[in-house]
N, C-alpha and C. Protein backbone atom coordinates (compact mmCIF):
# COMPACT_ATOMS: atom_id res chain seq x y z
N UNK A 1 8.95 47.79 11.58
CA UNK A 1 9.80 46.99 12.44
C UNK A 1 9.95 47.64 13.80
N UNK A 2 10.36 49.14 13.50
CA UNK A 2 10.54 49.67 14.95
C UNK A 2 9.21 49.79 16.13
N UNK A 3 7.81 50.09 14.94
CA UNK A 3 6.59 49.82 15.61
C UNK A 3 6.50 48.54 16.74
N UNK A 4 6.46 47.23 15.64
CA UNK A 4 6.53 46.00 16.79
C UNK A 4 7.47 45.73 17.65
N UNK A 5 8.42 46.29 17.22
CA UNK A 5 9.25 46.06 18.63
C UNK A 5 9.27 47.21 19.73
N UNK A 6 8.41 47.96 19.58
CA UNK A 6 7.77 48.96 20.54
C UNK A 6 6.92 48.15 21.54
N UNK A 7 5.60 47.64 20.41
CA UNK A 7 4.51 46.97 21.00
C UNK A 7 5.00 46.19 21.61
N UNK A 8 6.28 45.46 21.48
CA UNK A 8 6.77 43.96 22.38
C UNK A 8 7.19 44.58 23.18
N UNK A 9 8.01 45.40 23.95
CA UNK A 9 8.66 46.17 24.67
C UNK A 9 7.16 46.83 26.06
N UNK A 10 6.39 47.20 25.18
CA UNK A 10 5.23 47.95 25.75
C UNK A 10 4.75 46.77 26.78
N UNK A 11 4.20 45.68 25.97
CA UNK A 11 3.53 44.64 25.96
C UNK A 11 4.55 43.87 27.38
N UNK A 12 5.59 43.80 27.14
CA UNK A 12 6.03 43.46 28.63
C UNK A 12 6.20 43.84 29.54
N UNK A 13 6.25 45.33 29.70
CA UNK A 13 6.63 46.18 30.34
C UNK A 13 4.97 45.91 31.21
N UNK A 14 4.18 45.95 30.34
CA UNK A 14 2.75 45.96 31.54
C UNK A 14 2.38 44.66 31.92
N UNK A 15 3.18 43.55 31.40
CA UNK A 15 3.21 42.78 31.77
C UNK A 15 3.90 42.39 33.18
N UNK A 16 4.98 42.90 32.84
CA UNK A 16 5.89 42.60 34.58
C UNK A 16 5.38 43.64 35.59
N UNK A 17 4.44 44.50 35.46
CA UNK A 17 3.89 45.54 35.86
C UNK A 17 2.87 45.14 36.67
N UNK A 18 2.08 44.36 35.66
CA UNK A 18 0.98 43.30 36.58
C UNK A 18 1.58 42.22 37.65
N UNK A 19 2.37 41.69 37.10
CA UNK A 19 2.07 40.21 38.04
C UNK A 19 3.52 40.87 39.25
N UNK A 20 3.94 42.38 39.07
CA UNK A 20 4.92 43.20 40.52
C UNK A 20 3.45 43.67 41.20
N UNK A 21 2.39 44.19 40.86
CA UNK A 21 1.37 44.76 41.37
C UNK A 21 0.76 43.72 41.74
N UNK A 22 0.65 42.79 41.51
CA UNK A 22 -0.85 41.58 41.91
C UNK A 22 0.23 40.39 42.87
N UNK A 23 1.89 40.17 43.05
CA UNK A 23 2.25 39.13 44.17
C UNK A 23 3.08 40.46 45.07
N UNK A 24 3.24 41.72 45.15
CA UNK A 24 3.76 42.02 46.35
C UNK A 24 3.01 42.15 47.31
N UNK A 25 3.55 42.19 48.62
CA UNK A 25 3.15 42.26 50.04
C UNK A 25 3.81 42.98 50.89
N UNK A 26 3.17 43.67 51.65
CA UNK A 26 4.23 44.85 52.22
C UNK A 26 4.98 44.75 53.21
N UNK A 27 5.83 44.71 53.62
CA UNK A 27 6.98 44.44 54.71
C UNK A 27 5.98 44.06 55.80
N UNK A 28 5.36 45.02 56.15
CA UNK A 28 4.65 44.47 57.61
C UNK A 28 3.66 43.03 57.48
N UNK A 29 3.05 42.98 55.75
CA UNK A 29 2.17 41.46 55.85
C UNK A 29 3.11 40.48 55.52
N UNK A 30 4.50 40.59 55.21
CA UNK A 30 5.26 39.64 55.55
C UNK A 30 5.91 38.97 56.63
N UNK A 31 5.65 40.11 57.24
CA UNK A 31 6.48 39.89 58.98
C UNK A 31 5.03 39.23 59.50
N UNK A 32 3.55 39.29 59.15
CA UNK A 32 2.92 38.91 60.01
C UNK A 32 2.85 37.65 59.61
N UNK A 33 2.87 37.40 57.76
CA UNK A 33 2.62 35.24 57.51
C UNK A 33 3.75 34.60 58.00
N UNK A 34 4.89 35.52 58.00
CA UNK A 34 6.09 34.55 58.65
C UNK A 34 6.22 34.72 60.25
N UNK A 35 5.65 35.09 61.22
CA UNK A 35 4.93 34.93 62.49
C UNK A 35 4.26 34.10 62.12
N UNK A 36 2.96 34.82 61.74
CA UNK A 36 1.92 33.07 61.90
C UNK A 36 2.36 31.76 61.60
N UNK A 37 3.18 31.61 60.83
CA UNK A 37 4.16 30.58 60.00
C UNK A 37 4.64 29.91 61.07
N UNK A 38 5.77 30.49 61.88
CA UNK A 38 6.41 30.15 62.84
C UNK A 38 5.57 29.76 63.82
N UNK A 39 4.46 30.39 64.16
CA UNK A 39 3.76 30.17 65.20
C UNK A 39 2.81 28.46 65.38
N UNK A 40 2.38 28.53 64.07
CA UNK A 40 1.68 27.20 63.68
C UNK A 40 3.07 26.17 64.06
N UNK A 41 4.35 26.28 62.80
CA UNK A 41 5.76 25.10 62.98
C UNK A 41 5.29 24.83 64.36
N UNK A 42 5.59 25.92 65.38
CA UNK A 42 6.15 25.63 66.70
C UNK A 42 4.85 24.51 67.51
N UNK A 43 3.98 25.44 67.20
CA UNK A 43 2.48 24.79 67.87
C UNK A 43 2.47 23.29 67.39
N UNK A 44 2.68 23.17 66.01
CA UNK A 44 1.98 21.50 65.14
C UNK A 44 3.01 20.73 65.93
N UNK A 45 4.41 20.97 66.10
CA UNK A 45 5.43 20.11 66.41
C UNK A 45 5.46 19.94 68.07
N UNK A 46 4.79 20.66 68.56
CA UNK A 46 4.80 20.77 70.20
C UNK A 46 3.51 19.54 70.43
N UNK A 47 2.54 19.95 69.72
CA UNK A 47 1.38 18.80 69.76
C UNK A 47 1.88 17.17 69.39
N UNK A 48 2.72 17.06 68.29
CA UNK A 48 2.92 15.78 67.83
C UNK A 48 1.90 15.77 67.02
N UNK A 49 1.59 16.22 65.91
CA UNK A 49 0.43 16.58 64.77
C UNK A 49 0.46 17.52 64.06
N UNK A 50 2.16 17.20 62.75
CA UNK A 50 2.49 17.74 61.97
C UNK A 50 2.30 16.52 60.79
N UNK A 51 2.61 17.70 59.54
CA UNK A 51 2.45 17.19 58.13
C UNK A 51 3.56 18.12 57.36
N UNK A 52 4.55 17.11 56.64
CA UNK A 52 6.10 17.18 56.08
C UNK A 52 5.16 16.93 54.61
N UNK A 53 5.61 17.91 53.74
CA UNK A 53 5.48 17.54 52.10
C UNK A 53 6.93 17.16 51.33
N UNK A 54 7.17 16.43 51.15
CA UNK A 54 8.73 16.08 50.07
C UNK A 54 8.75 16.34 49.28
N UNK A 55 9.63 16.98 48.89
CA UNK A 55 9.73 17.41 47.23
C UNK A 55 11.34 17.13 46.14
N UNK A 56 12.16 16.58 47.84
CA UNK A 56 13.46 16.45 46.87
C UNK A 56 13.94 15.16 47.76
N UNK A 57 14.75 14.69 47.08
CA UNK A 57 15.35 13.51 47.67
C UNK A 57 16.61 13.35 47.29
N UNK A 58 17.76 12.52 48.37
CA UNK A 58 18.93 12.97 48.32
C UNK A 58 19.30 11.40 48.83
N UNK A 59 19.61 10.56 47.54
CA UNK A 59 20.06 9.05 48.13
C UNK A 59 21.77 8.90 48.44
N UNK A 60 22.07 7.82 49.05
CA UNK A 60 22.95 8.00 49.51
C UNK A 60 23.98 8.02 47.86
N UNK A 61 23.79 7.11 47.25
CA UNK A 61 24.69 7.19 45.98
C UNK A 61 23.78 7.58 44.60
N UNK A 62 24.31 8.17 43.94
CA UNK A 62 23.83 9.15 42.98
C UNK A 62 23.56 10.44 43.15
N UNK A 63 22.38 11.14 42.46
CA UNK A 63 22.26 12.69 42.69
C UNK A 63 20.76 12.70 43.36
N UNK A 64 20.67 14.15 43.25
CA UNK A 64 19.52 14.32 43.80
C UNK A 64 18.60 14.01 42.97
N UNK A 65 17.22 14.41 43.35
CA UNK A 65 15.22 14.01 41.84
C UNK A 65 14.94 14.57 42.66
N UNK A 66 14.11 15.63 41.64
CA UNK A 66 12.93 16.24 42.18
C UNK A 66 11.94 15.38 41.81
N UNK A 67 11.00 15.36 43.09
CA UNK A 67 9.98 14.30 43.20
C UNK A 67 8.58 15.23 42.91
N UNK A 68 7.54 13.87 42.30
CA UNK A 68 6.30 14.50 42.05
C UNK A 68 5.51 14.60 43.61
N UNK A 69 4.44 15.50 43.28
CA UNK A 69 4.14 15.76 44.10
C UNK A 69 3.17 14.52 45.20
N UNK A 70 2.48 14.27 46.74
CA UNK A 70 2.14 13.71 46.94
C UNK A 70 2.99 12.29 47.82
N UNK A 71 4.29 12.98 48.35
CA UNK A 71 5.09 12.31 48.94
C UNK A 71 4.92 12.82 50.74
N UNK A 72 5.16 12.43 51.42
CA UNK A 72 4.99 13.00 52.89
C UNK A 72 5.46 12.22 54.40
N UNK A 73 5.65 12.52 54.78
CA UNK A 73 5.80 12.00 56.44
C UNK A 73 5.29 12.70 57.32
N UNK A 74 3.66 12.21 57.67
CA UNK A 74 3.12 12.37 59.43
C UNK A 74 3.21 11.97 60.34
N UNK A 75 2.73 12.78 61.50
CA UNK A 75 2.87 12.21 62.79
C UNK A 75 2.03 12.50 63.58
N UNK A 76 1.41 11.87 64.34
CA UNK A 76 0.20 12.16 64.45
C UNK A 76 -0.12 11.67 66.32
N UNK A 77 0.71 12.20 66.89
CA UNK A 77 0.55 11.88 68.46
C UNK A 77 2.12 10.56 68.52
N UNK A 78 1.35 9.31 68.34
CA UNK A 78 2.60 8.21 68.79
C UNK A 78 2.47 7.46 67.59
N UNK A 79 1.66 8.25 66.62
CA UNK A 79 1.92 7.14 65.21
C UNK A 79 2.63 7.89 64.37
N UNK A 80 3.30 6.99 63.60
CA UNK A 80 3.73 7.76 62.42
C UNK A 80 2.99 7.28 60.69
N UNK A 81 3.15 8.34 59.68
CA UNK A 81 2.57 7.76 58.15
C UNK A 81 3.91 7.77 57.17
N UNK A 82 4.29 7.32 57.27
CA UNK A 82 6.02 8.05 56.08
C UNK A 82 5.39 7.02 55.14
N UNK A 83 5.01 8.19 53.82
CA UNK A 83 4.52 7.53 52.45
C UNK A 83 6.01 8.48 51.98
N UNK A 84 7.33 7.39 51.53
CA UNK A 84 8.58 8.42 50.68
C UNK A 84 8.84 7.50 49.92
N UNK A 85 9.55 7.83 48.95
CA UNK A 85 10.33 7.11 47.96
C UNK A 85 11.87 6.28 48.12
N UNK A 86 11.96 5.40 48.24
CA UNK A 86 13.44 4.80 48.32
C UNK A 86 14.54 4.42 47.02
N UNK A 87 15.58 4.91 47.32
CA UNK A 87 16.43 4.48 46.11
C UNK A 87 17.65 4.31 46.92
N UNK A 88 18.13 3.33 46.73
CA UNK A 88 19.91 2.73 46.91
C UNK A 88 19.93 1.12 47.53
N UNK A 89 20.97 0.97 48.44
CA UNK A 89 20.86 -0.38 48.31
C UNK A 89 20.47 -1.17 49.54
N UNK A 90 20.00 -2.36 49.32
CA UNK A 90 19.56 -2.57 50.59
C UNK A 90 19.64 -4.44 50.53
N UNK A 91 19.94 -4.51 51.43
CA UNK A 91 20.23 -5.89 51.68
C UNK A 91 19.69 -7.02 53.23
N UNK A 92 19.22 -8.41 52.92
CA UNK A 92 18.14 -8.95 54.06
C UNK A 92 16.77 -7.84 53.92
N UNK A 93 15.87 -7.55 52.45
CA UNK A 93 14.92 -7.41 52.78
C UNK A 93 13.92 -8.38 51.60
N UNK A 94 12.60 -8.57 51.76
CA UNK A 94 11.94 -9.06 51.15
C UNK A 94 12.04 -9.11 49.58
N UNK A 95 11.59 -10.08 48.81
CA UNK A 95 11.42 -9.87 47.49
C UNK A 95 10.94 -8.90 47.08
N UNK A 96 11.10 -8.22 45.52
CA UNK A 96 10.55 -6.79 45.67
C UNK A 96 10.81 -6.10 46.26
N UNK A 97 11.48 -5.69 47.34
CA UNK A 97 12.06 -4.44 47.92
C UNK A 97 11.00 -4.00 49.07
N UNK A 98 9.99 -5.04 49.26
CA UNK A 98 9.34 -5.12 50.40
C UNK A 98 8.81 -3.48 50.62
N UNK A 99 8.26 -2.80 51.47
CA UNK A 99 7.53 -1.76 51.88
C UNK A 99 8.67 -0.64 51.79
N UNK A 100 9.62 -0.78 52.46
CA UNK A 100 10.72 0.19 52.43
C UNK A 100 10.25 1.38 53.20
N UNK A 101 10.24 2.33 52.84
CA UNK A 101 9.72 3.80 53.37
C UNK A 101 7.96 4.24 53.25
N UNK A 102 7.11 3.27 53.12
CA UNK A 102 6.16 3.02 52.73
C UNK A 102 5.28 2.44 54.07
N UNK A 103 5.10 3.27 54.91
CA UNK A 103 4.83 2.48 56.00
C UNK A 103 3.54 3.41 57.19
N UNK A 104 2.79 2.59 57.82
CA UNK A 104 2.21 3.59 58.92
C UNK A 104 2.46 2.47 60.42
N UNK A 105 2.89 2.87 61.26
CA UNK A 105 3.54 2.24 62.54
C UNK A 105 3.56 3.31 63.99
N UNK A 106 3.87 2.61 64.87
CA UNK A 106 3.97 3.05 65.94
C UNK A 106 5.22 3.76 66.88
N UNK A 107 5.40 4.97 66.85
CA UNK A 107 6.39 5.11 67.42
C UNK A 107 7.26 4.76 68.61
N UNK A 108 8.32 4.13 68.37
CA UNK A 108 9.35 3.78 69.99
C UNK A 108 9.95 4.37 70.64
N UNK A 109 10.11 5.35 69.82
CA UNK A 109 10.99 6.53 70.94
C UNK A 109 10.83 7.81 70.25
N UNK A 110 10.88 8.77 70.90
CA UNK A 110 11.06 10.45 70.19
C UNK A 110 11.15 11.63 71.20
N UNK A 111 12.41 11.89 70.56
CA UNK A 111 12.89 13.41 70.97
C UNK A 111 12.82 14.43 70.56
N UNK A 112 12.66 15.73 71.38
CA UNK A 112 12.30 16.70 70.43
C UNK A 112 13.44 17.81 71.24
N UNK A 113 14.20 18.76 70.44
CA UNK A 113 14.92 19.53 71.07
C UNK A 113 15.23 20.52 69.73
N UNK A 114 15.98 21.45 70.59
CA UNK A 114 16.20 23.39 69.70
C UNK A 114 17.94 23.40 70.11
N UNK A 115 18.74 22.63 69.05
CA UNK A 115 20.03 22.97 68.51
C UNK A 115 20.55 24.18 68.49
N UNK A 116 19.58 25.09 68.04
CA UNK A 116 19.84 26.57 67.64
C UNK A 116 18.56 27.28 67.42
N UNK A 117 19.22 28.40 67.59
CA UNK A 117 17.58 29.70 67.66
C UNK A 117 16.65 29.29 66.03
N UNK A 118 15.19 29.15 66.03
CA UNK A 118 15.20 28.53 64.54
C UNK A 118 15.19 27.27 64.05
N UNK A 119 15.46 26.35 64.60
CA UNK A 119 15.58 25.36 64.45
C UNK A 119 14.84 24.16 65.41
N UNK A 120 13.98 23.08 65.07
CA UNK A 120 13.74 22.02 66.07
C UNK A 120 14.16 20.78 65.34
N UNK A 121 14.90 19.75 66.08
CA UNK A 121 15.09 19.21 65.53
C UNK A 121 14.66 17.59 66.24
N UNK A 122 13.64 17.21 65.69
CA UNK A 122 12.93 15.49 66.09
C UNK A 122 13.60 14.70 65.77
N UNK A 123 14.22 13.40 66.80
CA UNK A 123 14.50 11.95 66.30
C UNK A 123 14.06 10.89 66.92
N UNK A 124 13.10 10.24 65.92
CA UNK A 124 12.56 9.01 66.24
C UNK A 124 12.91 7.62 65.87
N UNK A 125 12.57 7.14 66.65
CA UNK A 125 12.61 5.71 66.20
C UNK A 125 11.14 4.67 65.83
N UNK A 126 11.18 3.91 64.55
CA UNK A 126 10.37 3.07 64.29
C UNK A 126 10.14 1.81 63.58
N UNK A 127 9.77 0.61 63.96
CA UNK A 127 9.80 -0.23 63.73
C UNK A 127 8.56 -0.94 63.14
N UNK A 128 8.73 -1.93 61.91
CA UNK A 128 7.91 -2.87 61.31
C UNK A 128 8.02 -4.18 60.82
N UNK A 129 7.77 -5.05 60.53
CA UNK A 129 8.23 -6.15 60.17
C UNK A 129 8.93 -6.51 59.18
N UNK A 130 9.85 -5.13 58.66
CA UNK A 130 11.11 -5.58 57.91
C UNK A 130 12.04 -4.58 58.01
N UNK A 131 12.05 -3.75 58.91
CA UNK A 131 12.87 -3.27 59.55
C UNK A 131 12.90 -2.35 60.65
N UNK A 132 13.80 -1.87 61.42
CA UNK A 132 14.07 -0.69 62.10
C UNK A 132 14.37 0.54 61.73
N UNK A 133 13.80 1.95 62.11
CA UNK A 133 14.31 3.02 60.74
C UNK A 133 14.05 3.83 61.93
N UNK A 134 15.31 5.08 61.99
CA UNK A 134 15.42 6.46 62.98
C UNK A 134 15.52 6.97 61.60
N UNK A 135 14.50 8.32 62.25
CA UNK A 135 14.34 9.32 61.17
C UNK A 135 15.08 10.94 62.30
N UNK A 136 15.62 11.44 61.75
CA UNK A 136 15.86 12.51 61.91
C UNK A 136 15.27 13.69 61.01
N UNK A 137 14.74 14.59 61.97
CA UNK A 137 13.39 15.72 60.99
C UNK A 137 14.41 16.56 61.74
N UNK A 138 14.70 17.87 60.49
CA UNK A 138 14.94 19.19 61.19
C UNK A 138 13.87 20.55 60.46
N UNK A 139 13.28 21.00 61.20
CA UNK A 139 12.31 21.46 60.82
C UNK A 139 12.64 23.00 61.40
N UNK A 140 12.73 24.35 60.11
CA UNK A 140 13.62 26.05 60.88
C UNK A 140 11.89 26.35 60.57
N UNK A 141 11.51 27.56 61.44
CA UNK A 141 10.73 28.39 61.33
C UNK A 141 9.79 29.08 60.35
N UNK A 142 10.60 28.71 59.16
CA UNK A 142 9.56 29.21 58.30
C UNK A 142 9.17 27.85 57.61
N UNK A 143 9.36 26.80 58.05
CA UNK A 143 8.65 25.73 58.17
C UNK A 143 9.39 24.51 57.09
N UNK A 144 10.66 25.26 56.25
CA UNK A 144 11.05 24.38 55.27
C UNK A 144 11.70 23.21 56.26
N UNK A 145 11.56 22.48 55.43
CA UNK A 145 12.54 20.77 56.52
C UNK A 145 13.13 19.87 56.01
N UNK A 146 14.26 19.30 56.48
CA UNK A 146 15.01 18.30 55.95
C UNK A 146 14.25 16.67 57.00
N UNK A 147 14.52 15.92 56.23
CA UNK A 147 14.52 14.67 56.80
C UNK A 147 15.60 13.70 56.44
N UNK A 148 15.92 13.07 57.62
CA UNK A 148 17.23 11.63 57.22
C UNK A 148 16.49 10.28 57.82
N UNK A 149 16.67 9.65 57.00
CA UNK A 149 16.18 8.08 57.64
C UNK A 149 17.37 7.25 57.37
N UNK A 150 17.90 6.71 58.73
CA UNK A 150 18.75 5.80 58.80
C UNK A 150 18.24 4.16 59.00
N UNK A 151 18.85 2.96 58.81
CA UNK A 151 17.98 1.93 58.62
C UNK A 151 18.77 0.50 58.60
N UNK A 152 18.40 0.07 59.65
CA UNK A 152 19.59 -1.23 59.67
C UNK A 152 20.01 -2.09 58.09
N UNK A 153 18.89 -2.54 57.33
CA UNK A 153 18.87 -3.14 56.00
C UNK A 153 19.12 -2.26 54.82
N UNK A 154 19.09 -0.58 54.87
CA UNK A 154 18.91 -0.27 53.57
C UNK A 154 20.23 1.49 53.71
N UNK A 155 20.37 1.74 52.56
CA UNK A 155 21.37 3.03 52.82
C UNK A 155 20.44 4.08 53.17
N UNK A 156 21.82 5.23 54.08
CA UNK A 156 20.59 6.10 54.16
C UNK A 156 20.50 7.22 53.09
N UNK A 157 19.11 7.58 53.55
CA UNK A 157 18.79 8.63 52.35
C UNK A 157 18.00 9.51 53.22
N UNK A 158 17.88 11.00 52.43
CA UNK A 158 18.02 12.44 52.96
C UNK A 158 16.85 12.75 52.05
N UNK A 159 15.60 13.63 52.79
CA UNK A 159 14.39 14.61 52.10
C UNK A 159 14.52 15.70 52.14
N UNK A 160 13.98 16.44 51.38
CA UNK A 160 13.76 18.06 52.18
C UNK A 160 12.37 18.69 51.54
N UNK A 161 12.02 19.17 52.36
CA UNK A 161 10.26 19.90 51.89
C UNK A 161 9.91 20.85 52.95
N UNK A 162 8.58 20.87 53.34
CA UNK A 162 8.17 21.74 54.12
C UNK A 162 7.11 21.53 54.87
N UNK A 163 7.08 21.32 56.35
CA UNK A 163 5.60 21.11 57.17
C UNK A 163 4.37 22.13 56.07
N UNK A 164 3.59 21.50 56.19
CA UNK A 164 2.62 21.94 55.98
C UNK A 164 1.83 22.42 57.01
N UNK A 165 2.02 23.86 57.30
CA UNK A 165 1.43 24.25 58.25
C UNK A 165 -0.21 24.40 58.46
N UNK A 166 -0.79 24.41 57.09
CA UNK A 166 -2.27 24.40 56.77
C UNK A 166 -2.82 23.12 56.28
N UNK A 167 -2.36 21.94 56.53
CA UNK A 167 -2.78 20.56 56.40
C UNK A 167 -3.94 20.55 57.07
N UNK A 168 -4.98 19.80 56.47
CA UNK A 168 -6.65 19.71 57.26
C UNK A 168 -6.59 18.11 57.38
N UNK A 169 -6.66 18.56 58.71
CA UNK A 169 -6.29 16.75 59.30
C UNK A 169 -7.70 16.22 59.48
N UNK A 170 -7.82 14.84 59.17
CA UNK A 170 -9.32 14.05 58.89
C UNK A 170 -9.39 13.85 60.97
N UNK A 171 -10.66 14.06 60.98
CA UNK A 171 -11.28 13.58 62.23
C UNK A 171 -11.53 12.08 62.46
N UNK A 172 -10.91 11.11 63.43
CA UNK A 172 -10.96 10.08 63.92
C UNK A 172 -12.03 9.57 64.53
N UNK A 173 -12.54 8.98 64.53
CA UNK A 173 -13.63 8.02 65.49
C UNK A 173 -12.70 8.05 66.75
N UNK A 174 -13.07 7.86 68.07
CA UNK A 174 -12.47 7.15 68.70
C UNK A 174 -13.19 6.11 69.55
């Protein structure tokens, strides 16, 4: 008895041994991915050719869901892609619940400004043929981000994820 519970003891011990030896990084290569990190946020969002991954969602009534993966909002110069999920209530829209947050359109307006050291925070406006929707993006430095979409027909609801600072954006014809 005292044997195997040696071996189990042993057996984890080189276990947490490995996977402390094979994910640390040393103070200085952390200070340099979270530079480069920051450096990309600042650059993708200065261009207008960022990529938001969602992973949580925050409706106006009920709780939060963690969402599967494959949710997002781009932007891509004066267009926007917001593929998100909608939940709450909404009223004057199509049968079926019509497109909702499901949309690629043209942007009408957008601001971009720094609230605080760390922080940028975008608000746009955009429109489609079933509604009007301002999104508010706040996007800190190490790239995690919240999003709010407000919306004449529907409640609002709140994202949070993270630019994807290494998104490989498809090349356009022009």
């Amino acid at each position: 008895m005292a044997r195997r519970i040696f071996s189990l003891v042993a057996a984890a011990l080189a276990a947490s041994l490995l996977i402390v030896s094979c994910s640390t990084m040393t103070k200085a290569e952390r200070a340099a991915e979270a530079a480069r990190v920051a450096e990309l946020v600042s650059s993708q969002l200065d261009n207008r050719q960022y990529f938001i991954a969602v992973d949580y969602m925050y409706p106006l009534r009920g709780g939060a869901r963690h969402l599967s993966s494959g949710y997002y909002l781009k932007i891509d110069g004066d267009k926007v892609d917001s593929y998100l999920p909608y939940f709450g209530a909404a009223r004057n829209v199509p049968y079926g619940g019509g497109k909702a947050l499901n949309f690629e359109g043209t942007l009408s307006s957008y601001q971009d400004f720094a609230p605080e050291n760390g922080l940028r925070r975008i608000v746009f406006e955009v429109t489609n043929e079933e509604d009007t929707y301002a999104y508010q993006v706040d996007v800190f430095d190490n790239g995690k981000a919240s999003i709010t979409v407000l919306s004449r027909f529907r409640d609002t609801i709140r994202f949070s994820g993270y630019q994807d600072v290494d998104y490989k954006w498809e090349k356009t014809e022009k």
